[in-house]
Protein backbone atom coordinates (compact mmCIF):
# COMPACT_ATOMS: atom_id res chain seq x y z
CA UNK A 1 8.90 15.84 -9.81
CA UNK A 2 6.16 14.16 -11.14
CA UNK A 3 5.44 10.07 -11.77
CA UNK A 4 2.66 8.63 -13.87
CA UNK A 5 0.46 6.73 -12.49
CA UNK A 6 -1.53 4.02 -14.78
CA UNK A 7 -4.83 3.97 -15.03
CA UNK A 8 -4.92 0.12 -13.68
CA UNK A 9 -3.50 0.66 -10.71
CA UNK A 10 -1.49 -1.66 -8.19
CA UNK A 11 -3.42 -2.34 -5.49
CA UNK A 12 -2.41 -3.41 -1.99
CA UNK A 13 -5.32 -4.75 -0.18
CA UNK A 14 -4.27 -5.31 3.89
CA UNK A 15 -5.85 -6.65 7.02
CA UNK A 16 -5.53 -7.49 10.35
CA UNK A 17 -7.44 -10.44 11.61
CA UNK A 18 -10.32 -8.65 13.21
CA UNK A 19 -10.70 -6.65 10.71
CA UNK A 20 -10.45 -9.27 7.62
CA UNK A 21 -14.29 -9.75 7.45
CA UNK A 22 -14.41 -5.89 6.81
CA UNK A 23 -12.36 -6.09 4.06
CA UNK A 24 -13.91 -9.27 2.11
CA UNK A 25 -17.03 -7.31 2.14
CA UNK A 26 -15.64 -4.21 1.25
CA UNK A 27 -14.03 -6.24 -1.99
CA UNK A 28 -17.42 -8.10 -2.87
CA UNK A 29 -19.39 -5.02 -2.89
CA UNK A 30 -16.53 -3.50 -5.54
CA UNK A 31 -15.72 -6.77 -7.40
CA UNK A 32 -16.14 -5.25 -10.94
CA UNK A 33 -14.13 -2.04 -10.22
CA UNK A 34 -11.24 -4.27 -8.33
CA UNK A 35 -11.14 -6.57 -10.99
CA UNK A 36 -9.84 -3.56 -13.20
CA UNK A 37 -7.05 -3.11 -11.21
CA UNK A 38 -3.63 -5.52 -10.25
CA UNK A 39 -4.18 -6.72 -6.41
CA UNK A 40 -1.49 -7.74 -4.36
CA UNK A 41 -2.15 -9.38 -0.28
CA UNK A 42 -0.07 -10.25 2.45
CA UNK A 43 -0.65 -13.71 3.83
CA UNK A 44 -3.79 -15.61 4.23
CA UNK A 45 -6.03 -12.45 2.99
CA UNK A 46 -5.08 -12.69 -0.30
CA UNK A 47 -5.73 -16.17 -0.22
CA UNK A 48 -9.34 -15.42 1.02
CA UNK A 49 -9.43 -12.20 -1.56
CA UNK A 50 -8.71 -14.74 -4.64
CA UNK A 51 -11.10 -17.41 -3.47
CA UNK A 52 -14.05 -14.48 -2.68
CA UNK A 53 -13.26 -12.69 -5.79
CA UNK A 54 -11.91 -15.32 -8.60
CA UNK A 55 -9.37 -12.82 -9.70
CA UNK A 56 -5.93 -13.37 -9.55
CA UNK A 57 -3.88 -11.40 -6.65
CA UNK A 58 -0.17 -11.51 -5.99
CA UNK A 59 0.58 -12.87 -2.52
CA UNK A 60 2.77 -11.49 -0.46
CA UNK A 61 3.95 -12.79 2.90
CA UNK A 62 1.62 -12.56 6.35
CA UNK A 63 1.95 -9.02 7.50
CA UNK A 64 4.34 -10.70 10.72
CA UNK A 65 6.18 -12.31 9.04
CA UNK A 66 7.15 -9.61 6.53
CA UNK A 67 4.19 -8.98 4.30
CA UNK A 68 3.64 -5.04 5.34
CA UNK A 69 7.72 -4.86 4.43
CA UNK A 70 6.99 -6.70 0.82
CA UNK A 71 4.63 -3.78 0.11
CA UNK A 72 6.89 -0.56 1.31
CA UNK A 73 9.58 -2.38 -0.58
CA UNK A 74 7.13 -2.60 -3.69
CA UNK A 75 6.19 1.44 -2.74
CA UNK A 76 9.85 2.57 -2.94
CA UNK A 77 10.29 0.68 -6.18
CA UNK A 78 7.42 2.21 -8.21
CA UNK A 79 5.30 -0.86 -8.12
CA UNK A 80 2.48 -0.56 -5.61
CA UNK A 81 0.03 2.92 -6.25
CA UNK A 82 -2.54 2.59 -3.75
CA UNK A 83 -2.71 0.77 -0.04
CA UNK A 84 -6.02 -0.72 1.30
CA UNK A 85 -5.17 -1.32 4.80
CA UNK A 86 -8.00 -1.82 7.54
CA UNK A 87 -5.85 -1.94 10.59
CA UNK A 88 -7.39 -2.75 13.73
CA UNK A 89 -7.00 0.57 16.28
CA UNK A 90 -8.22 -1.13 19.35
CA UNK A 91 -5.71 -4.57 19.23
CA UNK A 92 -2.15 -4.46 19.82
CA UNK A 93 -0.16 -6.36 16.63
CA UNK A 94 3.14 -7.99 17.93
CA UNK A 95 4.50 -6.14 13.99
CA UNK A 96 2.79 -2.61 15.20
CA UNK A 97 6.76 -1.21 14.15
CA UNK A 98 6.31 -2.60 10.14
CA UNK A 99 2.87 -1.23 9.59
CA UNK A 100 4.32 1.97 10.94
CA UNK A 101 7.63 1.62 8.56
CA UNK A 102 4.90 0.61 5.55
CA UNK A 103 2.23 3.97 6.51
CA UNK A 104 5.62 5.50 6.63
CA UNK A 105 6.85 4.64 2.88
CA UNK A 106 3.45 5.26 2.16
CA UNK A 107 3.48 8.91 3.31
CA UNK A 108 7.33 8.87 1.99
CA UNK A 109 6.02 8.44 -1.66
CA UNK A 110 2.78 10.38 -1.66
CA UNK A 111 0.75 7.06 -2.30
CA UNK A 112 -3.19 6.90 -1.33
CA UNK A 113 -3.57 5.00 1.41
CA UNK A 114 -7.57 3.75 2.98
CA UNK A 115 -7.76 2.42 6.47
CA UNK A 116 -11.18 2.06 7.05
CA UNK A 117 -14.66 1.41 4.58
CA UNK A 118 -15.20 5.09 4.23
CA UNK A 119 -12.17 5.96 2.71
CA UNK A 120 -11.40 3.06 1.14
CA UNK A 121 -15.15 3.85 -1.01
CA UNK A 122 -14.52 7.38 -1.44
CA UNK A 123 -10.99 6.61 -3.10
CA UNK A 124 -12.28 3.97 -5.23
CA UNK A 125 -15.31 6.37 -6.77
CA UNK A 126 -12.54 9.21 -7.47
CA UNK A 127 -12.38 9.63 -10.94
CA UNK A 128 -9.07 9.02 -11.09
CA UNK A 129 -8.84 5.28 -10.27
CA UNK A 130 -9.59 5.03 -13.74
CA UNK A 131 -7.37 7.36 -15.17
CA UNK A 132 -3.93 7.99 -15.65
CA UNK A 133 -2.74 10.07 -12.66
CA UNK A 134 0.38 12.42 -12.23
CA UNK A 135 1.30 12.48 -8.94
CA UNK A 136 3.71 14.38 -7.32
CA UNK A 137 6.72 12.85 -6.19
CA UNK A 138 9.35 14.84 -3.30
CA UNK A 139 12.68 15.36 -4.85
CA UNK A 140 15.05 13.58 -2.72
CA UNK A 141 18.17 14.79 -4.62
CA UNK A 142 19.57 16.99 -1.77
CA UNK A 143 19.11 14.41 0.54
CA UNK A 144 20.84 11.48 -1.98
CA UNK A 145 23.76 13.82 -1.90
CA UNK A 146 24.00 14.60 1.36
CA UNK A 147 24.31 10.76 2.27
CA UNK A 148 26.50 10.24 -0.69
CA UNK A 149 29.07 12.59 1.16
CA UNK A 150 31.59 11.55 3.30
CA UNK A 151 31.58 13.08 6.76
CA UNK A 152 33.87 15.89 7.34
CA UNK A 153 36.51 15.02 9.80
CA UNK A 154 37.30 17.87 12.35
CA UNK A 155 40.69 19.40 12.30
CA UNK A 156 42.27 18.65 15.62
């Protein structure tokens, strides 16, 4: 099956804390091309992303405190496109299970995720940030019906 994706996208732009000042760079250097977009942040970054960048972004909650389960929620219903997430490898989060339940989702619902400056600045250059996109969605009807059915109970 296959979902269009609009050409202003939905943009989720996470960070942990050591890697926050990454990310504020990263989004001044691409200003113009974010501000084409919708951007949604969990907790105090997208506090720090509105101030830096005077465009408006949709805060979520702090990524502990539920922020990384906003955005998979926002993935599963249609409304998120694209993750920005520079996670911090080398420091243990107390929340390490919900980013792996939102990289999950992610994954789930074929949705572009960058977790470091490299990929985050090849994704943004691909031509089709700017264009309408048909992605490719799994079909999950088999697997709708299978929990939709109750379990057999064995003959004794």
């Amino acid at each position: 099956m296959k979902v269009s994706m609009p050409g202003r996208k939905h943009i989720a732009l996470v960070a942990h804390d050591n890697k926050k000042a990454d990310l504020l760079e990263w989004v001044e250097t691409h200003r113009e091309a974010l501000s084409r977009h919708e951007l949604y942040a969990t907790g105090t970054t997208g506090a720090l992303l509105e101030e830096l960048l005077a465009l408006p972004v949709t805060k979520l909650q702090s990524g502990p405190l539920g922020g990384d389960q906003q955005i998979g929620a926002k993935i599963a219903e249609g409304e998120i496109n694209f993750i920005i997430f520079f996670w911090d490898p080398l420091e243990p989060q107390p929340h390490d299970p919900d980013v792996k339940a939102l990289l999950r989702i992610a994954v789930l619902w074929n949705i572009p995720v960058a977790s470091n400056l490299a990929t985050a600045d090849f994704l943004l250059s691909s031509p089709f940030m700017a264009t309408e996109y048909e992605k490719v969605l799994p079909d999950f009807t088999e697997y709708r019906q299978r929990l939709a059915k109750p379990p057999r109970l064995e003959e004794e």
